[in-house]
PDB file of N, CA and C in Angstrom:
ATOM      1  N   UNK A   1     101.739 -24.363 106.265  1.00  0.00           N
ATOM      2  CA  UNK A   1     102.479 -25.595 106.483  1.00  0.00           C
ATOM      3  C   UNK A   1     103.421 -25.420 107.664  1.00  0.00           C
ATOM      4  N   UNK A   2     103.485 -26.383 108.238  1.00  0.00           N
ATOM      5  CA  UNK A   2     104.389 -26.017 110.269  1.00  0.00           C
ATOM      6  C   UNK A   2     105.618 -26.757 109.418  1.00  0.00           C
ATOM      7  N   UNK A   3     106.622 -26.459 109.816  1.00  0.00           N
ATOM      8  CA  UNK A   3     108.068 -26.483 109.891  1.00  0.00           C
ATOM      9  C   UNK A   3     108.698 -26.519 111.288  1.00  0.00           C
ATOM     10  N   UNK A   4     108.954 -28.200 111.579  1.00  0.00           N
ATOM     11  CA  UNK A   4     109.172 -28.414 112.632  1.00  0.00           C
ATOM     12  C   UNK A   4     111.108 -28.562 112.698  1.00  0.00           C
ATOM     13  N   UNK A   5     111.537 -28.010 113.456  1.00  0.00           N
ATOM     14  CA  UNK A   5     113.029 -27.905 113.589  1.00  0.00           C
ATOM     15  C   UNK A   5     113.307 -29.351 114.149  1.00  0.00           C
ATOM     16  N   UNK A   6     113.863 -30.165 114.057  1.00  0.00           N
ATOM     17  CA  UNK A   6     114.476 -31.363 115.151  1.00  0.00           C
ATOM     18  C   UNK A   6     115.972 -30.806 116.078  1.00  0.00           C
ATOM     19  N   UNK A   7     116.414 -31.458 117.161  1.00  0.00           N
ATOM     20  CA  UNK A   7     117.862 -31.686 117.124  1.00  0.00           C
ATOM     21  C   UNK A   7     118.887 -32.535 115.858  1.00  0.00           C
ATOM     22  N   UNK A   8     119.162 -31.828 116.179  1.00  0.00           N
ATOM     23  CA  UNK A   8     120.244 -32.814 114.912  1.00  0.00           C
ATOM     24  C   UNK A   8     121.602 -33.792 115.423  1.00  0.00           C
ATOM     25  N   UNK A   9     121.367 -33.199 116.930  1.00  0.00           N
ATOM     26  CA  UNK A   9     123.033 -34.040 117.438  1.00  0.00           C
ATOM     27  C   UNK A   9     122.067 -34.109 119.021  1.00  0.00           C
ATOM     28  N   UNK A  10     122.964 -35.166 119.501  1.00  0.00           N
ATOM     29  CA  UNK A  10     122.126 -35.368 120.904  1.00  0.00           C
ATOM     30  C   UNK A  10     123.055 -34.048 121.777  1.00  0.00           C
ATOM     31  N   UNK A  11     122.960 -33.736 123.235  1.00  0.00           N
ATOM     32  CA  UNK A  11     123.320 -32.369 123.478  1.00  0.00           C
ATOM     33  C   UNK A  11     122.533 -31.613 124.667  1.00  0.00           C
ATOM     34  N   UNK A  12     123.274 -30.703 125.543  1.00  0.00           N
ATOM     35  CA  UNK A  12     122.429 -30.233 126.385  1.00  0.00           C
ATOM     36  C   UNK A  12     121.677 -28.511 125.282  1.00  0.00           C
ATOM     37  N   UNK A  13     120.998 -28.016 126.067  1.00  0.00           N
ATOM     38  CA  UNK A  13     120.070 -26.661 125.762  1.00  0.00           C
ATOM     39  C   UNK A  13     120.681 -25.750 126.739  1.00  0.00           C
ATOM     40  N   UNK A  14     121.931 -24.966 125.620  1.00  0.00           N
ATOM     41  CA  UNK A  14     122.329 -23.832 125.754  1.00  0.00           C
ATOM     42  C   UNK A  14     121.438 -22.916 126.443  1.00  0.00           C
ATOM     43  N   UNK A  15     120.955 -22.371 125.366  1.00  0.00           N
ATOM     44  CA  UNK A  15     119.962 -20.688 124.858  1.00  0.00           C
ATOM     45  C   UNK A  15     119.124 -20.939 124.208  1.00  0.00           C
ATOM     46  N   UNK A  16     117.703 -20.671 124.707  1.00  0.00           N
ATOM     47  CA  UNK A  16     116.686 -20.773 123.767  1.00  0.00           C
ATOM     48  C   UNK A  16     116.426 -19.602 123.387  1.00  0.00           C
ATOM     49  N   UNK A  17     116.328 -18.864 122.107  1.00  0.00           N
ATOM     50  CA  UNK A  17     116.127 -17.649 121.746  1.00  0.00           C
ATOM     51  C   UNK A  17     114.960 -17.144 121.094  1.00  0.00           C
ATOM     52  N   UNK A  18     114.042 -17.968 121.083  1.00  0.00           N
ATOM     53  CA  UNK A  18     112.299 -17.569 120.828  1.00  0.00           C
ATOM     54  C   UNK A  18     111.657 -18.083 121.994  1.00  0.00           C
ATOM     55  N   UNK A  19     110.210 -17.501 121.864  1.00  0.00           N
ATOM     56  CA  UNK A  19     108.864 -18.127 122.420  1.00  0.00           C
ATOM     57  C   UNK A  19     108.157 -18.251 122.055  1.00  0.00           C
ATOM     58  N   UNK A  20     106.881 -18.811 121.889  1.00  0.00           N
ATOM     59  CA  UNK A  20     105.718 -19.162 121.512  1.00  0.00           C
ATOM     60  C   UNK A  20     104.856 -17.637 121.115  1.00  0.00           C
ATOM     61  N   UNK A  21     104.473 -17.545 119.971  1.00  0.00           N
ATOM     62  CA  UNK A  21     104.079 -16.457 119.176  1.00  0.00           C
ATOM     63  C   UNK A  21     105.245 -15.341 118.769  1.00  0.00           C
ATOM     64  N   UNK A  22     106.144 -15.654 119.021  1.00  0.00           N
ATOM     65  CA  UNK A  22     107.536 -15.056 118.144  1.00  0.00           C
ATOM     66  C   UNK A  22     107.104 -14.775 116.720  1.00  0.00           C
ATOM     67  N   UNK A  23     107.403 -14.185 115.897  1.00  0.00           N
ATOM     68  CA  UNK A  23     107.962 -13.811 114.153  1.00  0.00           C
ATOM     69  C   UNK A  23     109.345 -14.119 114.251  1.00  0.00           C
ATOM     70  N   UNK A  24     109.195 -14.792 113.309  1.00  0.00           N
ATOM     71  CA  UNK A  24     111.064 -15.813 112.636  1.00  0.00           C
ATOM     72  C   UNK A  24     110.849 -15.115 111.239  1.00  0.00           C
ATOM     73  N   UNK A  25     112.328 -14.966 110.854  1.00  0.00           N
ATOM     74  CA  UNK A  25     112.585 -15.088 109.545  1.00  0.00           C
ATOM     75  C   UNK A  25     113.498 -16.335 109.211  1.00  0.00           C
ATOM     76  N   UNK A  26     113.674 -17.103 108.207  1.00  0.00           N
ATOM     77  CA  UNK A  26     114.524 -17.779 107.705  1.00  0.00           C
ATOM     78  C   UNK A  26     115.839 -17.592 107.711  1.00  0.00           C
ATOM     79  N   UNK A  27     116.676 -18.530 109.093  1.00  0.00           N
ATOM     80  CA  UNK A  27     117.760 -18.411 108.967  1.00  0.00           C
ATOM     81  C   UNK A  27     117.839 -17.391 110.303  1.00  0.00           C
ATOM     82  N   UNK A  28     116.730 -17.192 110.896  1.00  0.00           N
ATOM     83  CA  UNK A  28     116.936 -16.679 112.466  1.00  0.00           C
ATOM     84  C   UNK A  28     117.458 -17.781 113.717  1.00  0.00           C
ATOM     85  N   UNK A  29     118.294 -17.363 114.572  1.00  0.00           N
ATOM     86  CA  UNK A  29     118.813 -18.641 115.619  1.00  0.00           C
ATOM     87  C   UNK A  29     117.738 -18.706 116.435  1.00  0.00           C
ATOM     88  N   UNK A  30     116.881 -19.947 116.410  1.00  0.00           N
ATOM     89  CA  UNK A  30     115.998 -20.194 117.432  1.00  0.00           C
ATOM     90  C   UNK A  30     116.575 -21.270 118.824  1.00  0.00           C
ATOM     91  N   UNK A  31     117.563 -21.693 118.877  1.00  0.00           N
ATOM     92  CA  UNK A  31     118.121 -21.894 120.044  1.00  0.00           C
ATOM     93  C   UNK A  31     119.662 -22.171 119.592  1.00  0.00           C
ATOM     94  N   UNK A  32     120.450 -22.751 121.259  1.00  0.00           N
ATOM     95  CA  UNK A  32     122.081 -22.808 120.535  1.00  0.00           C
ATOM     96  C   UNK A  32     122.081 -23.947 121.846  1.00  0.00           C
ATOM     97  N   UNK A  33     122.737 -24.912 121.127  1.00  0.00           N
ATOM     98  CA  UNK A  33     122.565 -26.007 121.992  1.00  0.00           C
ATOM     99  C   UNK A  33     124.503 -26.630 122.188  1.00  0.00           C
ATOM    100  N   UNK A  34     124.592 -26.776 122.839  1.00  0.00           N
ATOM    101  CA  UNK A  34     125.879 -27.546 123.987  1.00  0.00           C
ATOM    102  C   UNK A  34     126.125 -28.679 123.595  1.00  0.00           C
ATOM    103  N   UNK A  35     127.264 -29.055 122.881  1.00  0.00           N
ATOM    104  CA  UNK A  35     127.738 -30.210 121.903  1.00  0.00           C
ATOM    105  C   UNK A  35     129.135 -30.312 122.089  1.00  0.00           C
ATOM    106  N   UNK A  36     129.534 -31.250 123.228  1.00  0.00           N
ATOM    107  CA  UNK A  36     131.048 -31.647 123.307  1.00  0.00           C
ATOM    108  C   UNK A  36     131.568 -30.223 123.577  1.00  0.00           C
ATOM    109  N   UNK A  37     131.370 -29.739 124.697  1.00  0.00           N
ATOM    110  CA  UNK A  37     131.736 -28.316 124.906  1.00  0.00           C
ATOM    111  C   UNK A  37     131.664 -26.825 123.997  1.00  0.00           C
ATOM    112  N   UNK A  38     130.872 -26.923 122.019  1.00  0.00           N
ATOM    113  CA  UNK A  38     130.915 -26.123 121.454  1.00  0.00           C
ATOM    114  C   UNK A  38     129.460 -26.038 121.796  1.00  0.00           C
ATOM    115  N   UNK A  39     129.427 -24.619 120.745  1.00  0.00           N
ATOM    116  CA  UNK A  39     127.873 -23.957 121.065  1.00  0.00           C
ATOM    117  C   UNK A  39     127.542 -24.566 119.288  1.00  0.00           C
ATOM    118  N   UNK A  40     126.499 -25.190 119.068  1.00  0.00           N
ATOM    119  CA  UNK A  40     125.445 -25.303 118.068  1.00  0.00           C
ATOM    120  C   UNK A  40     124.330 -24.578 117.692  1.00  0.00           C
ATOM    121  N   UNK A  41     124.515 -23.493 116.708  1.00  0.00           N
ATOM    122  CA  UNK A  41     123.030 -22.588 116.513  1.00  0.00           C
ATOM    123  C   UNK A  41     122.353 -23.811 115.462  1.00  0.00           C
ATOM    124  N   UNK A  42     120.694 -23.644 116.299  1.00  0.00           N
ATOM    125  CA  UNK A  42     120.119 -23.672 115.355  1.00  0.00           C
ATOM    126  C   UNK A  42     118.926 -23.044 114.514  1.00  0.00           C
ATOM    127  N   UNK A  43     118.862 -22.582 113.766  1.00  0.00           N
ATOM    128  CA  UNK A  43     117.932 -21.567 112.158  1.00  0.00           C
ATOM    129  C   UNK A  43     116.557 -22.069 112.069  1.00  0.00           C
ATOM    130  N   UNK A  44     116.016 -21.133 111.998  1.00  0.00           N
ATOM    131  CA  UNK A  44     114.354 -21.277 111.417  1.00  0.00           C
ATOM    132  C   UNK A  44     115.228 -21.671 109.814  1.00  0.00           C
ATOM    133  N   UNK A  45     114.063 -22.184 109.297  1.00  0.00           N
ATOM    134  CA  UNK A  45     114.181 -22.703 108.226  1.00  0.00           C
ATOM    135  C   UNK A  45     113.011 -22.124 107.151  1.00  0.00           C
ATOM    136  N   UNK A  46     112.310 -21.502 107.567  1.00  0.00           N
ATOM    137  CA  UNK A  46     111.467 -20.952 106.350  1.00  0.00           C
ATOM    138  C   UNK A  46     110.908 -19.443 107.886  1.00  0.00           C
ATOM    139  N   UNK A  47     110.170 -18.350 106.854  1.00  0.00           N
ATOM    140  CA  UNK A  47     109.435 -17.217 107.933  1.00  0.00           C
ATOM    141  C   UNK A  47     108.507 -17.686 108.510  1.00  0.00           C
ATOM    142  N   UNK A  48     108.108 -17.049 109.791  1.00  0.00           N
ATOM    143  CA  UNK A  48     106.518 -17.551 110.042  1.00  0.00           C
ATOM    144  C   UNK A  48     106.543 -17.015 111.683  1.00  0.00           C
ATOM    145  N   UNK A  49     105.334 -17.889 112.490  1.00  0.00           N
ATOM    146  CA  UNK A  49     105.363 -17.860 113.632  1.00  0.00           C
ATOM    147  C   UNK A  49     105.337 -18.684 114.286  1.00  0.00           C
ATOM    148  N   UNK A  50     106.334 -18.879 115.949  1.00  0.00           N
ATOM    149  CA  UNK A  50     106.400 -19.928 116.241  1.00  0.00           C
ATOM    150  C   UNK A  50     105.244 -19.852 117.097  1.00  0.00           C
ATOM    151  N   UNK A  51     105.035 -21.033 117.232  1.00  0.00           N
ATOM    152  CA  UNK A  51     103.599 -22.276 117.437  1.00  0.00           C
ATOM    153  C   UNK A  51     103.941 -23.002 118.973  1.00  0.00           C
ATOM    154  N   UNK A  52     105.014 -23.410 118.955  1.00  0.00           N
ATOM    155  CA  UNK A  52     105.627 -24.389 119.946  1.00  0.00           C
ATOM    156  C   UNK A  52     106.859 -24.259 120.108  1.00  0.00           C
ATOM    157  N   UNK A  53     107.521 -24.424 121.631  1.00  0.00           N
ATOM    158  CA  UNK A  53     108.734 -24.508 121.908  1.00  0.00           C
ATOM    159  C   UNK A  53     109.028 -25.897 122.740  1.00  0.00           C
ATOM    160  N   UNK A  54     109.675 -27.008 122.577  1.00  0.00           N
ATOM    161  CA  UNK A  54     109.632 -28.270 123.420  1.00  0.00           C
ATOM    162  C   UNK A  54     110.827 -28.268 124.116  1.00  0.00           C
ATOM    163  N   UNK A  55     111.562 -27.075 124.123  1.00  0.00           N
ATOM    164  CA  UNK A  55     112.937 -27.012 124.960  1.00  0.00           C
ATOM    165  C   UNK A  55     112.961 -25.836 125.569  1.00  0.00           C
ATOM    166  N   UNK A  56     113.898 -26.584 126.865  1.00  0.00           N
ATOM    167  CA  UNK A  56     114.408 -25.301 127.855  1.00  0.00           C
ATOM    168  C   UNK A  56     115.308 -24.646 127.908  1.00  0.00           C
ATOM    169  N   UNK A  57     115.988 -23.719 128.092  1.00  0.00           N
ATOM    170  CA  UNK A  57     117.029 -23.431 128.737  1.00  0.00           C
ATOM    171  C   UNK A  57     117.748 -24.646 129.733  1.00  0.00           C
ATOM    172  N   UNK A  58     119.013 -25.359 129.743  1.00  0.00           N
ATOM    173  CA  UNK A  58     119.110 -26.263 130.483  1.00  0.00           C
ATOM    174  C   UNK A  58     118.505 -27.466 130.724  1.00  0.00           C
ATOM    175  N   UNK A  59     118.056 -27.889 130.109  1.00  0.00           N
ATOM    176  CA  UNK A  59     118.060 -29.173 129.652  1.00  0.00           C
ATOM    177  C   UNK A  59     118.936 -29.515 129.051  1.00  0.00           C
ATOM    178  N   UNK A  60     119.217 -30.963 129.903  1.00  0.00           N
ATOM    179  CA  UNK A  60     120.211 -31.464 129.595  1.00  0.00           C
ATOM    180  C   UNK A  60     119.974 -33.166 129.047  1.00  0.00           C
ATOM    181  N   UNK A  61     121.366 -33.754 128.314  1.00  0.00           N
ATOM    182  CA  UNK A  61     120.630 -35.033 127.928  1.00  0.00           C
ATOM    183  C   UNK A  61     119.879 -35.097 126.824  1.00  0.00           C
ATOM    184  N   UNK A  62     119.454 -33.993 125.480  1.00  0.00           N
ATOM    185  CA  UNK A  62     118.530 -34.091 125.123  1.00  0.00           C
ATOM    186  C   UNK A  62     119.351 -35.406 123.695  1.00  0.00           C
ATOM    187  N   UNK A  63     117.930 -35.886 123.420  1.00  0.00           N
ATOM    188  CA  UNK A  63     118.392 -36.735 122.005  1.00  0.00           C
ATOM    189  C   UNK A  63     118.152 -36.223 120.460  1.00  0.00           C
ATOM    190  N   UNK A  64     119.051 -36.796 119.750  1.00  0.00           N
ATOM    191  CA  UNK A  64     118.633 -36.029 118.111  1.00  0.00           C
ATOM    192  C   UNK A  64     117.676 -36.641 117.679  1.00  0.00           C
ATOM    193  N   UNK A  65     116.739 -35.792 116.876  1.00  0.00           N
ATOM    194  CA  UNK A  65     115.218 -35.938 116.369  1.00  0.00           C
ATOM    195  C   UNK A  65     114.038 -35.433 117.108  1.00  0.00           C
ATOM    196  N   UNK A  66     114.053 -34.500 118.235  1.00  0.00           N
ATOM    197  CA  UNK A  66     113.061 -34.214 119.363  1.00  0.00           C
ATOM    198  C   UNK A  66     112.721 -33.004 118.313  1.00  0.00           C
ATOM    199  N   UNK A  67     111.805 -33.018 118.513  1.00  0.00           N
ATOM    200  CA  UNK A  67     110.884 -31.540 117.794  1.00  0.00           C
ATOM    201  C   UNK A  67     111.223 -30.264 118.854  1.00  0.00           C
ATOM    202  N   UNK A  68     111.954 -29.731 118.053  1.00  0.00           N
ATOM    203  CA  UNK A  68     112.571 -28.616 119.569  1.00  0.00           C
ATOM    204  C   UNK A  68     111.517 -27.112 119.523  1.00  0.00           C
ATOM    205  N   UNK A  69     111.387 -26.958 118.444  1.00  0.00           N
ATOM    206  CA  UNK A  69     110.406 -25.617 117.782  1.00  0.00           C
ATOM    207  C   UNK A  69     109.645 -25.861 116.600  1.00  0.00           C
ATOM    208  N   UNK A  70     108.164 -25.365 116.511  1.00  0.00           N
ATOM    209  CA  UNK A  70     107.550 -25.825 115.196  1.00  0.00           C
ATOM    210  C   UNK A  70     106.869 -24.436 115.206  1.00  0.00           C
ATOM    211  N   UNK A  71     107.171 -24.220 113.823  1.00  0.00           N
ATOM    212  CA  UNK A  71     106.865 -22.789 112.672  1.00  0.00           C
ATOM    213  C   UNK A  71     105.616 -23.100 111.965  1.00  0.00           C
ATOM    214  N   UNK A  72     104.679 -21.795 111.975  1.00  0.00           N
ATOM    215  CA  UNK A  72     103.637 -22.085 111.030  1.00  0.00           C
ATOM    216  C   UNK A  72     103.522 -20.470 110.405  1.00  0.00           C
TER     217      UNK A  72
END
């Protein structure tokens, strides 16, 4: 089953801290995103491997609900 991460707040792209065929565990920071000047981590949510990454480093502008990383 894929476990797709969203944004949760609109925001630029800090740090992306996986890539595509990574091993996650639950509760690993797969990126940290730029929110009103704080840093936002955000967590795999179950183990697995990531599949997809839809964010950059620097990107900016992004909106909440974008599929940022999806786990399978």
């Amino acid at each position: 089953m894929a476990h797709e991460v969203e944004l949760q707040t609109a925001g630029n792209m800090w740090k992306v801290m996986v890539k595509t065929g990574d091993r996650v565990q639950a509760g690993d920071t797969l990126f940290i995103m730029e929110v009103m000047k704080m840093e936002v981590p955000h967590e795999a949510p179950a183990a697995g491997t990531v599949t997809a990454v839809n964010v950059h480093e620097g990107d900016e502008g992004l909106d909440a609900g974008i599929v940022a990383v999806v786990i399978e």
